[in-house]
N, C-alpha and C. Protein backbone atom coordinates (compact mmCIF):
# COMPACT_ATOMS: atom_id res chain seq x y z
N UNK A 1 70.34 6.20 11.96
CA UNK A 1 70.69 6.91 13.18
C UNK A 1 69.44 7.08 14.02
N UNK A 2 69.41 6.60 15.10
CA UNK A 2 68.53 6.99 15.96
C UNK A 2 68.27 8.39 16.34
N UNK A 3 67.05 9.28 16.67
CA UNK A 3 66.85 10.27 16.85
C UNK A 3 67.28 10.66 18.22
N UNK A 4 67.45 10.12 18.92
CA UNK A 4 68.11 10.50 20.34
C UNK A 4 69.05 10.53 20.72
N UNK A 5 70.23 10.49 19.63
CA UNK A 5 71.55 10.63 19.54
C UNK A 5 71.88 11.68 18.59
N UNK A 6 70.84 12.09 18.16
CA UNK A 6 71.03 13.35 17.04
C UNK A 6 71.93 14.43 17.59
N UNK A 7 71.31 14.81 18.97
CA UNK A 7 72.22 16.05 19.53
C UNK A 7 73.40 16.13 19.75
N UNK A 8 74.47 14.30 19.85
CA UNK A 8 75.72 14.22 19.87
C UNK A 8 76.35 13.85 18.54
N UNK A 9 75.79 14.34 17.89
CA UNK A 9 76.44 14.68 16.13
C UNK A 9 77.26 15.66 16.17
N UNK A 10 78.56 15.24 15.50
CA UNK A 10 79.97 16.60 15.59
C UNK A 10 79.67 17.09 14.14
N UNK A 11 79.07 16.97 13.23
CA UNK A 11 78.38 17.39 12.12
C UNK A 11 77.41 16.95 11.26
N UNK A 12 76.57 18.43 10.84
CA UNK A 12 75.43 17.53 10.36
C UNK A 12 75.03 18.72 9.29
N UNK A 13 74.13 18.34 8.25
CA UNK A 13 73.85 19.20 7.03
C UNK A 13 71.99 19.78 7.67
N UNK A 14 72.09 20.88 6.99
CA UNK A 14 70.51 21.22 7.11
C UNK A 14 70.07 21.75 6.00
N UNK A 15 69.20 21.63 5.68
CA UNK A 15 68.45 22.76 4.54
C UNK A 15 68.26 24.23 4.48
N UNK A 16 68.21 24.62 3.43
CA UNK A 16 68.08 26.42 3.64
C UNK A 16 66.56 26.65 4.08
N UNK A 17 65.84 25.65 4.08
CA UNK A 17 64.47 25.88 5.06
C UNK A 17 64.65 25.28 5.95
N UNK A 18 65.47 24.17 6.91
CA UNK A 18 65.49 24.59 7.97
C UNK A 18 66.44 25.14 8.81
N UNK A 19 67.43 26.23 8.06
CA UNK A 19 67.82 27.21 8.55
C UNK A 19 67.27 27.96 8.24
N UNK A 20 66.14 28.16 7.58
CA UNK A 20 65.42 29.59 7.74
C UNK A 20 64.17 29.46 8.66
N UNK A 21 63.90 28.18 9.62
CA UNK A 21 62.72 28.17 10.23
C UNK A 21 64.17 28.46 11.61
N UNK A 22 64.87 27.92 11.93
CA UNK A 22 65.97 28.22 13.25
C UNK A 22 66.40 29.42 13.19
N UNK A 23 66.37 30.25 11.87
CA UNK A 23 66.52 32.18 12.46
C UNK A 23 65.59 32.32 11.42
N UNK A 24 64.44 32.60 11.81
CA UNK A 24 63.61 33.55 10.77
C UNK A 24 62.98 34.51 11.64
N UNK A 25 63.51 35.01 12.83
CA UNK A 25 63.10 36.36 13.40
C UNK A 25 62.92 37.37 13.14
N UNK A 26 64.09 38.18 14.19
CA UNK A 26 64.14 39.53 13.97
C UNK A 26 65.79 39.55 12.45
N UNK A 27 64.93 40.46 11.77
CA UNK A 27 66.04 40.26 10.12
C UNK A 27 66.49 41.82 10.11
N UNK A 28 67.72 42.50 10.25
CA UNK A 28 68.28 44.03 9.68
C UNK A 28 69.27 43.58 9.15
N UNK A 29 68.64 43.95 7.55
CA UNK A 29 69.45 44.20 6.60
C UNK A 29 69.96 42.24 6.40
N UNK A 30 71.19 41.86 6.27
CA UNK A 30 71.59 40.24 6.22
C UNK A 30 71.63 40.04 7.40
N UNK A 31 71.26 40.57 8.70
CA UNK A 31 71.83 40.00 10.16
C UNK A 31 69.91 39.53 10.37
N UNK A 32 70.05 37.65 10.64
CA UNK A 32 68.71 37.33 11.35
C UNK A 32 68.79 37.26 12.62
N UNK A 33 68.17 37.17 13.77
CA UNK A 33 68.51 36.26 15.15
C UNK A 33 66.90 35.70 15.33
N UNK A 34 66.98 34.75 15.71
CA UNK A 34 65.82 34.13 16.47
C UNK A 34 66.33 33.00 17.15
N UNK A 35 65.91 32.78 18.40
CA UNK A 35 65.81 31.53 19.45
C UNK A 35 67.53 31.17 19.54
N UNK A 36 68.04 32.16 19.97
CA UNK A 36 69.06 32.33 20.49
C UNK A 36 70.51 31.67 19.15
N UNK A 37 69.99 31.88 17.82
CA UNK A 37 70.57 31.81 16.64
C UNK A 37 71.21 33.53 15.81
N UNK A 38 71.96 33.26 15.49
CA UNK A 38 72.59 34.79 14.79
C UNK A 38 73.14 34.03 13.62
N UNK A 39 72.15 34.62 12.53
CA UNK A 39 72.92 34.31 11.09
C UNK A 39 72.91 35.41 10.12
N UNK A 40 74.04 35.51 9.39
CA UNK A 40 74.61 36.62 8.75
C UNK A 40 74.58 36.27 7.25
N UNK A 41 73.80 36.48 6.90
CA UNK A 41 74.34 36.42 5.14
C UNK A 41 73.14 36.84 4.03
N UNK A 42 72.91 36.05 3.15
CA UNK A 42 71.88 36.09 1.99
C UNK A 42 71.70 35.35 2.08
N UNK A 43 70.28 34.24 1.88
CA UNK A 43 69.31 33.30 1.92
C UNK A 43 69.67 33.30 0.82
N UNK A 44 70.19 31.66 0.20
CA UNK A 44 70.42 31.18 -1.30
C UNK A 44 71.67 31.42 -1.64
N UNK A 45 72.23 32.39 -1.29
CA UNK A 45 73.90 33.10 -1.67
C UNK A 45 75.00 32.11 -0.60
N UNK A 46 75.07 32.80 1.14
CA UNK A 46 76.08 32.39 1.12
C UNK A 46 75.92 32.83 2.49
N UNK A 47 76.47 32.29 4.03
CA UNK A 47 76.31 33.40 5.13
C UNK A 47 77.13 32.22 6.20
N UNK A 48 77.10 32.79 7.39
CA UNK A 48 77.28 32.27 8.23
C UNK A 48 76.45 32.12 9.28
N UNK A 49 76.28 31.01 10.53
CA UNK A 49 75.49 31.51 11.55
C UNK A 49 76.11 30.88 12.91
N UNK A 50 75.85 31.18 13.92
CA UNK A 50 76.07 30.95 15.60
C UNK A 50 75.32 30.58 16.46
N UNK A 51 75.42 29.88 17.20
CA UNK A 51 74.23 30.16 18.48
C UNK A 51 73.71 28.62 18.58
N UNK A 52 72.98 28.06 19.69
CA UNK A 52 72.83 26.96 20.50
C UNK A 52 73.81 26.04 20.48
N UNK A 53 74.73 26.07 20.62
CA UNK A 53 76.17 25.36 20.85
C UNK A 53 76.50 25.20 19.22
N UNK A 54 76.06 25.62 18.09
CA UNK A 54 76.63 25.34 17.11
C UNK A 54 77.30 26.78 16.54
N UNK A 55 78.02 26.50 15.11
CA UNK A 55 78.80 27.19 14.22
C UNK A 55 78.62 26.61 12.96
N UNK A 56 78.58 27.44 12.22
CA UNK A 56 78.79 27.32 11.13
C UNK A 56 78.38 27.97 9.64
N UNK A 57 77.98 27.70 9.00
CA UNK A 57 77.83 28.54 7.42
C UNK A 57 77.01 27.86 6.28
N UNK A 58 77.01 28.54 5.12
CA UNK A 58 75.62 27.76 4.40
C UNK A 58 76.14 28.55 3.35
N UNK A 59 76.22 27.60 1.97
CA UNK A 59 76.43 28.32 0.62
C UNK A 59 75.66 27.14 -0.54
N UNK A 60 74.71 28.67 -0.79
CA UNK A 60 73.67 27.79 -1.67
C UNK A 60 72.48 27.56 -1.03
N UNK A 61 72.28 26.15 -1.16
CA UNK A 61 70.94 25.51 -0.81
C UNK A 61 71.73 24.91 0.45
N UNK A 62 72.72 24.74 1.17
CA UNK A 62 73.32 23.69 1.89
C UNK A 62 74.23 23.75 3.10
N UNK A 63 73.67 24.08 4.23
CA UNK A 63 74.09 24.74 5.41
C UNK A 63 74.94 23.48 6.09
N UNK A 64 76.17 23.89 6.88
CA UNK A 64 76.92 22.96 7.31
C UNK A 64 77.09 23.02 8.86
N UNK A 65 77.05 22.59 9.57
CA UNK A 65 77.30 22.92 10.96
C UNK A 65 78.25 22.06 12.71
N UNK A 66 78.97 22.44 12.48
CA UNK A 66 79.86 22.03 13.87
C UNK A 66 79.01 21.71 15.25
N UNK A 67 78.49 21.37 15.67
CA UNK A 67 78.18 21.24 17.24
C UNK A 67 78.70 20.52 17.78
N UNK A 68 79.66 20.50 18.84
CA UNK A 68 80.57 20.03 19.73
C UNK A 68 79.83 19.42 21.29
N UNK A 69 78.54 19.04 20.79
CA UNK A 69 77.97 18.73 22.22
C UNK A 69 78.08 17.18 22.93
C-alpha cells in the first residue's frame, strides 16, 4: 500500500503504542484526550476511542478503527 492513500483506508489496525502516542494527553481517571482524540478505557484491557474522523475500540494489545474519509 502506498503511503498516500493511507488516509482513504475504511479500516485499519494500530498498536496499543500507537494509540497511546494519538491520546497520551490530558488522562482523568480512564478518560484520555489529546490532539483532538477521546479515548475511554484501560491501556491493555479494553476501551474505546473518537475523534479525527475516526471510531473505534481496542481490546488487548489491538486497536481497531473505522475512518470513513
Amino acid at each position: 500500500m502506498n503511503e498516500g492513500n493511507a488516509a482513504h483506508e475504511i479500516n485499519g489496525e494500530l498498536s496499543l503504542d500507537q494509540l497511546d502516542a494519538a491520546a497520551g494527553g490530558l488522562t482523568i481517571g480512564p478518560i484520555t484526550y489529546e490532539d483532538g482524540i477521546l479515548a475511554i478505557g484501560i491501556k491493555g484491557v479494553g476501551g474505546i476511542f473518537v475523534g479525527a474522523g475516526c471510531i473505534g475500540g481496542w481490546l488487548g494489545g489491538t486497536a481497531i478503527a473505522y475512518c470513513p474519509k
